[in-house]
C-alpha atoms as a PDB file:
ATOM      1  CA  UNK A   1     118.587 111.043  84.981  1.00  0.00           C
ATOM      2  CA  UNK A   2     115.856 113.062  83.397  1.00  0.00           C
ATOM      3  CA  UNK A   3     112.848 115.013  85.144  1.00  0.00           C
ATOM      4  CA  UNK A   4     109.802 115.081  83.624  1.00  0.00           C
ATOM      5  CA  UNK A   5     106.870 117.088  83.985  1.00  0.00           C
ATOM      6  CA  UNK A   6     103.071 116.663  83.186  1.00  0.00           C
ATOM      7  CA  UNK A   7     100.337 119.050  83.175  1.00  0.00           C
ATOM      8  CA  UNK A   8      97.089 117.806  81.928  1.00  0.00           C
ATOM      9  CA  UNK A   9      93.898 119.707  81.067  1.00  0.00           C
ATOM     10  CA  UNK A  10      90.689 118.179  79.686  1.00  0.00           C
ATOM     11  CA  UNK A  11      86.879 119.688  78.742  1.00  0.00           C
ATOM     12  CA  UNK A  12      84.398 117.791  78.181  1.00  0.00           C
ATOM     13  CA  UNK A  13      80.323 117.898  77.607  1.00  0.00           C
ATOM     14  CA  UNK A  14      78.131 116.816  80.296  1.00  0.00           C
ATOM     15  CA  UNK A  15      75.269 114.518  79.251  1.00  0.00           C
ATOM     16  CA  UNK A  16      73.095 114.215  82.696  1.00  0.00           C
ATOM     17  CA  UNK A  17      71.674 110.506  81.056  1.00  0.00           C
ATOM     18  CA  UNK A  18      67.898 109.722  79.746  1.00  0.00           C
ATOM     19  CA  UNK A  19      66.894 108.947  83.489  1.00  0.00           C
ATOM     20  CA  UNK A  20      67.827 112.312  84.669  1.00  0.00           C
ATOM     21  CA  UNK A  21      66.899 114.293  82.457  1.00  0.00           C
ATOM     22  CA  UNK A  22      63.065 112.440  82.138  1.00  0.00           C
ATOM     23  CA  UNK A  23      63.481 112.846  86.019  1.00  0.00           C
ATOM     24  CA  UNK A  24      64.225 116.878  85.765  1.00  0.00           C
ATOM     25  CA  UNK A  25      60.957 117.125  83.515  1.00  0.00           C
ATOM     26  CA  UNK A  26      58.137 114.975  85.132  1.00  0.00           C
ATOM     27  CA  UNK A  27      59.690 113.907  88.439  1.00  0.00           C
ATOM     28  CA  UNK A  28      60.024 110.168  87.466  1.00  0.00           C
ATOM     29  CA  UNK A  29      63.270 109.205  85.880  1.00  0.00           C
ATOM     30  CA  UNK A  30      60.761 106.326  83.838  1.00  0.00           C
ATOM     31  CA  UNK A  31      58.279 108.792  82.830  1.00  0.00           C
ATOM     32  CA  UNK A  32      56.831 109.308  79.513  1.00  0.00           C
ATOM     33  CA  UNK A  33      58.733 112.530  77.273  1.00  0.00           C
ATOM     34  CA  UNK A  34      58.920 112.713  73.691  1.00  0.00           C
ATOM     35  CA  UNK A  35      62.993 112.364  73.498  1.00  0.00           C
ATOM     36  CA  UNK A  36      62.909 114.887  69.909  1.00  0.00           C
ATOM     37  CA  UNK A  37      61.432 117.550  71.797  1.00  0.00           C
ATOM     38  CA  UNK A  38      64.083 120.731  72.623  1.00  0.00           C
ATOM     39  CA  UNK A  39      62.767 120.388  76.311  1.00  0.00           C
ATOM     40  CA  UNK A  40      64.515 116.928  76.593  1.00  0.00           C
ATOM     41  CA  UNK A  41      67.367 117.841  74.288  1.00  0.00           C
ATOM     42  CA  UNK A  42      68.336 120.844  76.028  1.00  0.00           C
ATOM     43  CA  UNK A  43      67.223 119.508  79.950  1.00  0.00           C
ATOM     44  CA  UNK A  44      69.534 116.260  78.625  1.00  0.00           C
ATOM     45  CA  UNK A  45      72.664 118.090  76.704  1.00  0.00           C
ATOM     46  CA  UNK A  46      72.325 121.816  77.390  1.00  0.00           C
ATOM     47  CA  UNK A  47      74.050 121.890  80.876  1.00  0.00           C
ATOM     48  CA  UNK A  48      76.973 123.148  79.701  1.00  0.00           C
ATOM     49  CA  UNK A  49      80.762 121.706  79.783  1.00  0.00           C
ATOM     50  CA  UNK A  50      83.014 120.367  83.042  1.00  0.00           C
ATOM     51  CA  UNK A  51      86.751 121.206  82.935  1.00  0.00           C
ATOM     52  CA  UNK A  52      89.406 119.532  85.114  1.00  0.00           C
ATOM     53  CA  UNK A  53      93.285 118.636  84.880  1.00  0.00           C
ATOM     54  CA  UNK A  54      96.217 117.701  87.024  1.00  0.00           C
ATOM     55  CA  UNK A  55     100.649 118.528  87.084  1.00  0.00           C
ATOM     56  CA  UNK A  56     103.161 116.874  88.803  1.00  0.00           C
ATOM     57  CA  UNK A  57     106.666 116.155  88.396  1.00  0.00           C
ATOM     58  CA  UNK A  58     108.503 113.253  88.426  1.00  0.00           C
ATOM     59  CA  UNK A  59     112.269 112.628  88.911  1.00  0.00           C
ATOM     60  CA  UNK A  60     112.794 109.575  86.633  1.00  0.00           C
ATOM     61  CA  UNK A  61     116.672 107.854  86.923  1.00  0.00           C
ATOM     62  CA  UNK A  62     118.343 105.055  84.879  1.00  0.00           C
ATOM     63  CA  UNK A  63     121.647 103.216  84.329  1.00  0.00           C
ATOM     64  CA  UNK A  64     123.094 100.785  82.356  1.00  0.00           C
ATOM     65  CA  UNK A  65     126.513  98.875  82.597  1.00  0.00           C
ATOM     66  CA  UNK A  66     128.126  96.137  80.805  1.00  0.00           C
ATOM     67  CA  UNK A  67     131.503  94.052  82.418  1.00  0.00           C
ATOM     68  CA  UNK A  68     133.397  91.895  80.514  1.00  0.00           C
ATOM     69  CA  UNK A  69     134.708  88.990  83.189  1.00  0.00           C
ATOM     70  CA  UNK A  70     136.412  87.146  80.463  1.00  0.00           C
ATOM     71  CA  UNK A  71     136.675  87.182  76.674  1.00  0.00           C
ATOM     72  CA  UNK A  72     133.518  84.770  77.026  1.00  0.00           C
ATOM     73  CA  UNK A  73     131.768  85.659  80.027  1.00  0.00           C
ATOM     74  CA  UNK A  74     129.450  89.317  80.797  1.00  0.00           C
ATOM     75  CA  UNK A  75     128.073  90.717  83.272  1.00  0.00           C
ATOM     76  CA  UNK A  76     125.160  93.063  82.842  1.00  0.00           C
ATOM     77  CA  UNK A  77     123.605  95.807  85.101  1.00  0.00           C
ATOM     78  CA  UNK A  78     120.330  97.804  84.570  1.00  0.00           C
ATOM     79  CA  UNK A  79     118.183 100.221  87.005  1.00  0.00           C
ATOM     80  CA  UNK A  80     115.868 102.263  85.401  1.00  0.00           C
ATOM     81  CA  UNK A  81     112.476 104.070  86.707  1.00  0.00           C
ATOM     82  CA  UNK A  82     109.284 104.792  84.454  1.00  0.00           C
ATOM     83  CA  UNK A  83     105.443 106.840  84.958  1.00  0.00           C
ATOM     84  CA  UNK A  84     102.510 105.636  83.786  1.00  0.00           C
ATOM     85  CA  UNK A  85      99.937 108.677  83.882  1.00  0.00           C
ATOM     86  CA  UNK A  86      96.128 108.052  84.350  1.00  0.00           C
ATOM     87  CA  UNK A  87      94.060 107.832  81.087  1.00  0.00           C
ATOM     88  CA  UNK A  88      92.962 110.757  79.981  1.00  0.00           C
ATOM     89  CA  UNK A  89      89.325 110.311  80.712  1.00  0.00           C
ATOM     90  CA  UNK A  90      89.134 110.333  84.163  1.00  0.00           C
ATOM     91  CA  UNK A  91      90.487 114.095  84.468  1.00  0.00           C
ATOM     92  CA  UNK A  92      87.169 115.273  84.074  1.00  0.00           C
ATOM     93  CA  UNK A  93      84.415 114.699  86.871  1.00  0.00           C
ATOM     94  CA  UNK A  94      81.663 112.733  85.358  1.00  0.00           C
ATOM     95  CA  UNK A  95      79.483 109.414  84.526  1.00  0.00           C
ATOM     96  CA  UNK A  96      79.996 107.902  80.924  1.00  0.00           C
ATOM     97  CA  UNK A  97      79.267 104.945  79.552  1.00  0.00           C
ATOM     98  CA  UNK A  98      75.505 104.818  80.673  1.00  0.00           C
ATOM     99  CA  UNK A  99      73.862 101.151  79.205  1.00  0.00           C
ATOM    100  CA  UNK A 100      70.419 101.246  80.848  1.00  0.00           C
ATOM    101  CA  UNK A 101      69.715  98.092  78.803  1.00  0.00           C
ATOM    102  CA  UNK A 102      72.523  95.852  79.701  1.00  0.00           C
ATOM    103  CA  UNK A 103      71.931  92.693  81.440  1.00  0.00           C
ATOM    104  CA  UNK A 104      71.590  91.232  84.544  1.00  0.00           C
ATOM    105  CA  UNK A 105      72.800  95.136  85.614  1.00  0.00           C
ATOM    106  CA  UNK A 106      72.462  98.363  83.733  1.00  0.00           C
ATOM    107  CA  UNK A 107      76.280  99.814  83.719  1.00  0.00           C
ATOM    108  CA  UNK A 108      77.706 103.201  83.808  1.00  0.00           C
ATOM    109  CA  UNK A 109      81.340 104.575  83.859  1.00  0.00           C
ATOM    110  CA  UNK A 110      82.623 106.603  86.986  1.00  0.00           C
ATOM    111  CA  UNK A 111      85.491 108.627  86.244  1.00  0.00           C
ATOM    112  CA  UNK A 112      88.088 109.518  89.167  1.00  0.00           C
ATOM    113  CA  UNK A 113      89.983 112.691  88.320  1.00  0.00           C
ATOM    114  CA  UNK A 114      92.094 111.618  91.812  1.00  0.00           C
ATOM    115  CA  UNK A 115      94.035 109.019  90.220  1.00  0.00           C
ATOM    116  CA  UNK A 116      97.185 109.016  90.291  1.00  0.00           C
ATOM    117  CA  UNK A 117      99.774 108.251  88.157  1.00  0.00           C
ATOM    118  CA  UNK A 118     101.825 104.482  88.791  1.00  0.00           C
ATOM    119  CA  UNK A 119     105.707 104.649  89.213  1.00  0.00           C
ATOM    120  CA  UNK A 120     107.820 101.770  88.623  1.00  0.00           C
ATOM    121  CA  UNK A 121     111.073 100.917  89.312  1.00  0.00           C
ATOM    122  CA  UNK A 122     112.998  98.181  87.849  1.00  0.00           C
ATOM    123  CA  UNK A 123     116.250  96.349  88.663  1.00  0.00           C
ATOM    124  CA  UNK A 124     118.176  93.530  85.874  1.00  0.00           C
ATOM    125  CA  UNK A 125     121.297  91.819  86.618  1.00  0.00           C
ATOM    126  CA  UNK A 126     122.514  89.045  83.963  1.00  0.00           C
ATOM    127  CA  UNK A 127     125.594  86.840  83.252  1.00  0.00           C
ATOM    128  CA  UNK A 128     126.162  85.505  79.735  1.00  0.00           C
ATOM    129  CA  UNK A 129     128.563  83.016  78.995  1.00  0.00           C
ATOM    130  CA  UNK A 130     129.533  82.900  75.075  1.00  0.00           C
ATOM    131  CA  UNK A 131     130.719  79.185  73.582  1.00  0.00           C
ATOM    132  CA  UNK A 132     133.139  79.127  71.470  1.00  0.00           C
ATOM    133  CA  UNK A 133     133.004  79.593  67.438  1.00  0.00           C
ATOM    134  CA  UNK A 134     129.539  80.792  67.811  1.00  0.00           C
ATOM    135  CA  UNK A 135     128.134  77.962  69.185  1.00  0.00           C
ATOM    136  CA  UNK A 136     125.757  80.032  71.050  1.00  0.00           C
ATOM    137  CA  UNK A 137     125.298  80.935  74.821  1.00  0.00           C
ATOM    138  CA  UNK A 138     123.567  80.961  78.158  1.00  0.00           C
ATOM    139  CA  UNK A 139     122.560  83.575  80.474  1.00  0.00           C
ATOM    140  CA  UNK A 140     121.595  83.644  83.933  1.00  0.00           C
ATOM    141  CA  UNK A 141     119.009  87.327  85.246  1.00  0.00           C
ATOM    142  CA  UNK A 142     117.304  88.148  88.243  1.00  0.00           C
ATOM    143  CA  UNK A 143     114.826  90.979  87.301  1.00  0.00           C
ATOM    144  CA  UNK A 144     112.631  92.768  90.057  1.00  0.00           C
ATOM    145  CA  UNK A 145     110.060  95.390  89.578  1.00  0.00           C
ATOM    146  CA  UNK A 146     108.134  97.500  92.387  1.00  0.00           C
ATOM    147  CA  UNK A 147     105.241  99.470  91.439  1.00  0.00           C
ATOM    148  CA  UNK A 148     104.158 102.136  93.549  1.00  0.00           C
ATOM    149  CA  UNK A 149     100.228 103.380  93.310  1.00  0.00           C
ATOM    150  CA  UNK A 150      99.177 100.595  91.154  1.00  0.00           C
ATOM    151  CA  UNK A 151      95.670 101.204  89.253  1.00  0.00           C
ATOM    152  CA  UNK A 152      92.879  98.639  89.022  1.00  0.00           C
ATOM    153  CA  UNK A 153      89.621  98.715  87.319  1.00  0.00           C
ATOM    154  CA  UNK A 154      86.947  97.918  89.797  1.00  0.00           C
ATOM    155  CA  UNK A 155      82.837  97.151  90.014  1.00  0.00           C
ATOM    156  CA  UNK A 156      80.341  98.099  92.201  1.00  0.00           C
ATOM    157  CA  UNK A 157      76.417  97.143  92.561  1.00  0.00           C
ATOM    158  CA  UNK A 158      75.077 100.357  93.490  1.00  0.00           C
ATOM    159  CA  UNK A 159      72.490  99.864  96.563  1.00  0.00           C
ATOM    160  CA  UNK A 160      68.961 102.006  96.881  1.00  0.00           C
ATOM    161  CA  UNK A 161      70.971 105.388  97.454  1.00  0.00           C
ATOM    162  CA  UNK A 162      72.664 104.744  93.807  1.00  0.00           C
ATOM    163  CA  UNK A 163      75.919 106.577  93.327  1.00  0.00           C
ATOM    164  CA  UNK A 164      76.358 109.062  96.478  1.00  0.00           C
ATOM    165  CA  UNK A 165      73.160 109.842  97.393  1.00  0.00           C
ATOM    166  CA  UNK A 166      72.506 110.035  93.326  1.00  0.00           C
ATOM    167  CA  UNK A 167      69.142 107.359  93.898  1.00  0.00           C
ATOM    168  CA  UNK A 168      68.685 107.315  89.534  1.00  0.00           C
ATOM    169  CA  UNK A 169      71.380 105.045  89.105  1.00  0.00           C
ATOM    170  CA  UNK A 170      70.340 102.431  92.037  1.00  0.00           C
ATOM    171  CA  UNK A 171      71.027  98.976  90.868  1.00  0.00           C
ATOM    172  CA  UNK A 172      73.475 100.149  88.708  1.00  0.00           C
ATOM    173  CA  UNK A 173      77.117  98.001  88.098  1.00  0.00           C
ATOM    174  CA  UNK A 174      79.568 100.773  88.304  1.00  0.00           C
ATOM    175  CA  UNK A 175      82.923 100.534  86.903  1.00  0.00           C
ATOM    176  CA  UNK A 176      85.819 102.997  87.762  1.00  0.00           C
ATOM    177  CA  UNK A 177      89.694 103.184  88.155  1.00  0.00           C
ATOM    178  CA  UNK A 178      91.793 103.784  92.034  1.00  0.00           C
ATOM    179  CA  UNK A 179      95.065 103.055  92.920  1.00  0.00           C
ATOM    180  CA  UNK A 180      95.460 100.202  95.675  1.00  0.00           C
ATOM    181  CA  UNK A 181      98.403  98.859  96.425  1.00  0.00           C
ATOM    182  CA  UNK A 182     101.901  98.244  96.149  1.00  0.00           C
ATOM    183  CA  UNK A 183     103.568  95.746  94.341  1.00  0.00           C
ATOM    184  CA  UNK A 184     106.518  93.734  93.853  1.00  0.00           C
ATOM    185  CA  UNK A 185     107.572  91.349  91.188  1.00  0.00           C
ATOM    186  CA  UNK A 186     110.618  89.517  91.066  1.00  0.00           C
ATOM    187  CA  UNK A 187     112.444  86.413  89.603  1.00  0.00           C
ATOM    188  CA  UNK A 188     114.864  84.643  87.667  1.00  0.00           C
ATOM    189  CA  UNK A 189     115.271  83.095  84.344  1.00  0.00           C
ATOM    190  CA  UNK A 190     117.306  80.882  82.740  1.00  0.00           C
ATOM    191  CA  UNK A 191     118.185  80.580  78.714  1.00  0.00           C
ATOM    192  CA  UNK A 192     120.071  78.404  76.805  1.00  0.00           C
ATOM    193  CA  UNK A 193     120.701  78.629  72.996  1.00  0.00           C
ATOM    194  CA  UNK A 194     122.911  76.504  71.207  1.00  0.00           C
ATOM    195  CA  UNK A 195     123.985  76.196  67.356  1.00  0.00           C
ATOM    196  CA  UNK A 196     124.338  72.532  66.899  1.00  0.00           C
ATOM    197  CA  UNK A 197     126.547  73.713  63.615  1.00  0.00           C
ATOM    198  CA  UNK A 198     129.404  74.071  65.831  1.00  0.00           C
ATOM    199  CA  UNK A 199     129.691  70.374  66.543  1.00  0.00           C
ATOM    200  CA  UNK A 200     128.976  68.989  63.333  1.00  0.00           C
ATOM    201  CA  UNK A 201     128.144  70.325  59.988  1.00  0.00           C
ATOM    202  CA  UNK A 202     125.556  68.079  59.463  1.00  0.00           C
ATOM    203  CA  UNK A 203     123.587  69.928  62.020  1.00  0.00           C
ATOM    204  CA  UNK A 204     124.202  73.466  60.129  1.00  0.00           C
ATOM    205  CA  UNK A 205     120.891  75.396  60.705  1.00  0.00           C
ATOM    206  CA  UNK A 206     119.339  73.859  63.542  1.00  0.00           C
ATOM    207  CA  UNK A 207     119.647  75.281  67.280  1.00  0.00           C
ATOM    208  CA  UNK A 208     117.956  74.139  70.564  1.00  0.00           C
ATOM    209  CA  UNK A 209     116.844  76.663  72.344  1.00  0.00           C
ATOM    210  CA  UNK A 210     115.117  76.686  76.743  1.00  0.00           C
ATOM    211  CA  UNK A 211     114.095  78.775  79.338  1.00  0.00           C
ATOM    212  CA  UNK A 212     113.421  78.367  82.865  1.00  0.00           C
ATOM    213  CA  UNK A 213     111.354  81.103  85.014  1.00  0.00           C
ATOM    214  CA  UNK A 214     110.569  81.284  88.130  1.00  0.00           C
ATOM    215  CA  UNK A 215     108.310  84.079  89.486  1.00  0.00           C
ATOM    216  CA  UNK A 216     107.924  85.292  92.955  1.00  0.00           C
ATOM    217  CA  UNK A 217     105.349  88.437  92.902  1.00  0.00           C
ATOM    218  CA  UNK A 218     103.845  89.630  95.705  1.00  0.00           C
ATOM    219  CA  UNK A 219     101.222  92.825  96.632  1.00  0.00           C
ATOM    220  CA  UNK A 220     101.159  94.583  99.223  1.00  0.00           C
ATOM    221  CA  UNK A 221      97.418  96.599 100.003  1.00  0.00           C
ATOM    222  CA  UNK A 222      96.975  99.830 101.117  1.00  0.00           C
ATOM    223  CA  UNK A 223      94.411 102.482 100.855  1.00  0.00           C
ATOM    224  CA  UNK A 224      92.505 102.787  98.025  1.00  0.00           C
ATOM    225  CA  UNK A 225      91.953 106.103  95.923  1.00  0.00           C
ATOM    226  CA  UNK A 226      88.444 106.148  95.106  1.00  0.00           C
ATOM    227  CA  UNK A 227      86.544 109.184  93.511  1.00  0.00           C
ATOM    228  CA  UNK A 228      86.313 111.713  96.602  1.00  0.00           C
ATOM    229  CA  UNK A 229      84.083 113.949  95.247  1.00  0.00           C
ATOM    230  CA  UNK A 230      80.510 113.862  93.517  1.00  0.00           C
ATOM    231  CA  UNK A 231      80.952 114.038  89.756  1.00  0.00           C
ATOM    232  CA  UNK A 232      78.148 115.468  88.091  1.00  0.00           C
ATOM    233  CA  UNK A 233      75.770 112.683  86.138  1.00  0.00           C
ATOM    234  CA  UNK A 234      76.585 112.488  82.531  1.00  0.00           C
ATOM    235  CA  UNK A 235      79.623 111.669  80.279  1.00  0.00           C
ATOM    236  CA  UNK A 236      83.324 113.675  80.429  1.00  0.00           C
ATOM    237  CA  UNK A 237      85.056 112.942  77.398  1.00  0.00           C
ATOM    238  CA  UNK A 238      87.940 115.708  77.091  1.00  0.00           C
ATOM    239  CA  UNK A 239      88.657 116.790  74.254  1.00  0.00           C
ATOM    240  CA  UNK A 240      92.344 118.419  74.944  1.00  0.00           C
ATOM    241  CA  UNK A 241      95.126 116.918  77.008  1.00  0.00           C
END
């Protein structure tokens, strides 16, 4: 058993877009500004940096166990729990990513500094059975996994009102990361190797190997974690974590 725990801090610069900032200067996120000029560089760039971060901490147990039945036959045991932390990107506020020229939708990046990290837990039981003079073996495991707070990468078509009530990104395909469910994997699987040496020397060198695997996962929805609050338009890359 081990506890672990993760504090996370990123800064990064906030670029408000080309639409935004034309919109800041003449009113009209299409209109007509001379993109050199300090006005647009500074309107565009110059609006300083956004900071965010996140700690938790996380209780994380394993075991492993190994019974010999008979000089041939094992039985094998494994629990063991795991954290897989957001990407580092999304701990700052922020839109990144911005593509006003892609087609059939311009795209842009939401980040979603509420995500939270998945946790896993995973159970293996197996039986090996050894043939004699190294003949080879075969082995018999049922594995299961549950994931709790699962992340997805999702898209949006942003309608007239853009992204909250942000109208310069309307029509927009917006991609961003939540967590949204529950899952749970299990299954069983079946391998055979075997040293055809052992029966005749002829065969020295050449093995037969299968596998059989039968998967039974299922997911289980719940409420989504979407970005709660209204990042500020422009890109968050931190720069410290």
């Amino acid at each position: 058993m081990r506890y672990e725990f993760s504090r996370e801090f990123g800064v990064g610069p906030v670029d408000l877009g080309d639409r935004e900032a034309k919109r800041r200067i003449t009113g009209s996120p299409t209109g007509t500004v001379d993109t050199a000029s300090p006005t647009y560089i500074v309107t565009r760039y110059g609006s300083g940096q956004r900071a965010g971060g996140n700690s938790y901490g996380t209780w994380l147990r394993y075991l492993h166990a190994t019974y010999n039945i008979t000089s041939n036959f094992d039985f094998r045991a494994s629990f063991n729990e795991s954290i897989t932390r957001p990407d580092i990107s999304n701990l700052v506020p922020g839109i990144s990513g911005i593509n006003e020229t892609n087609t059939p939708y311009p795209t842009i990046t939401i980040s979603n500094p509420d995500l939270k990290p998945e946790h896993s837990r995973s159970m293996n039981f197996e039986l090996d059975y050894y043939f004699g003079r190294g003949s080879g073996l075969v082995s018999a495991t049922f594995f299961r996994t549950d994931v709790k707070d699962l992340q997805r990468t999702v898209q949006e078509l942003l309608g007239p009102d853009g992204f909250q009530g942000d109208a310069t990104y309307a029509g927009f395909m917006a991609t961003s990361k939540d967590n949204v469910a529950k899952s749970h994997n299990a299954g069983v699987e079946i391998n055979s190797n075997l040293q055809l040496g052992s029966l005749n020397d002829r065969l020295r060198g050449i093995g037969v190997f299968a596998n059989y695997t039968l998967l039974l996962p299922t997911i289980r929805p719940i409420t989504s974690t979407r970005p709660t609050t209204r990042p500020t338009a422009g890109s968050a890359t931190p720069t410290r974590s």
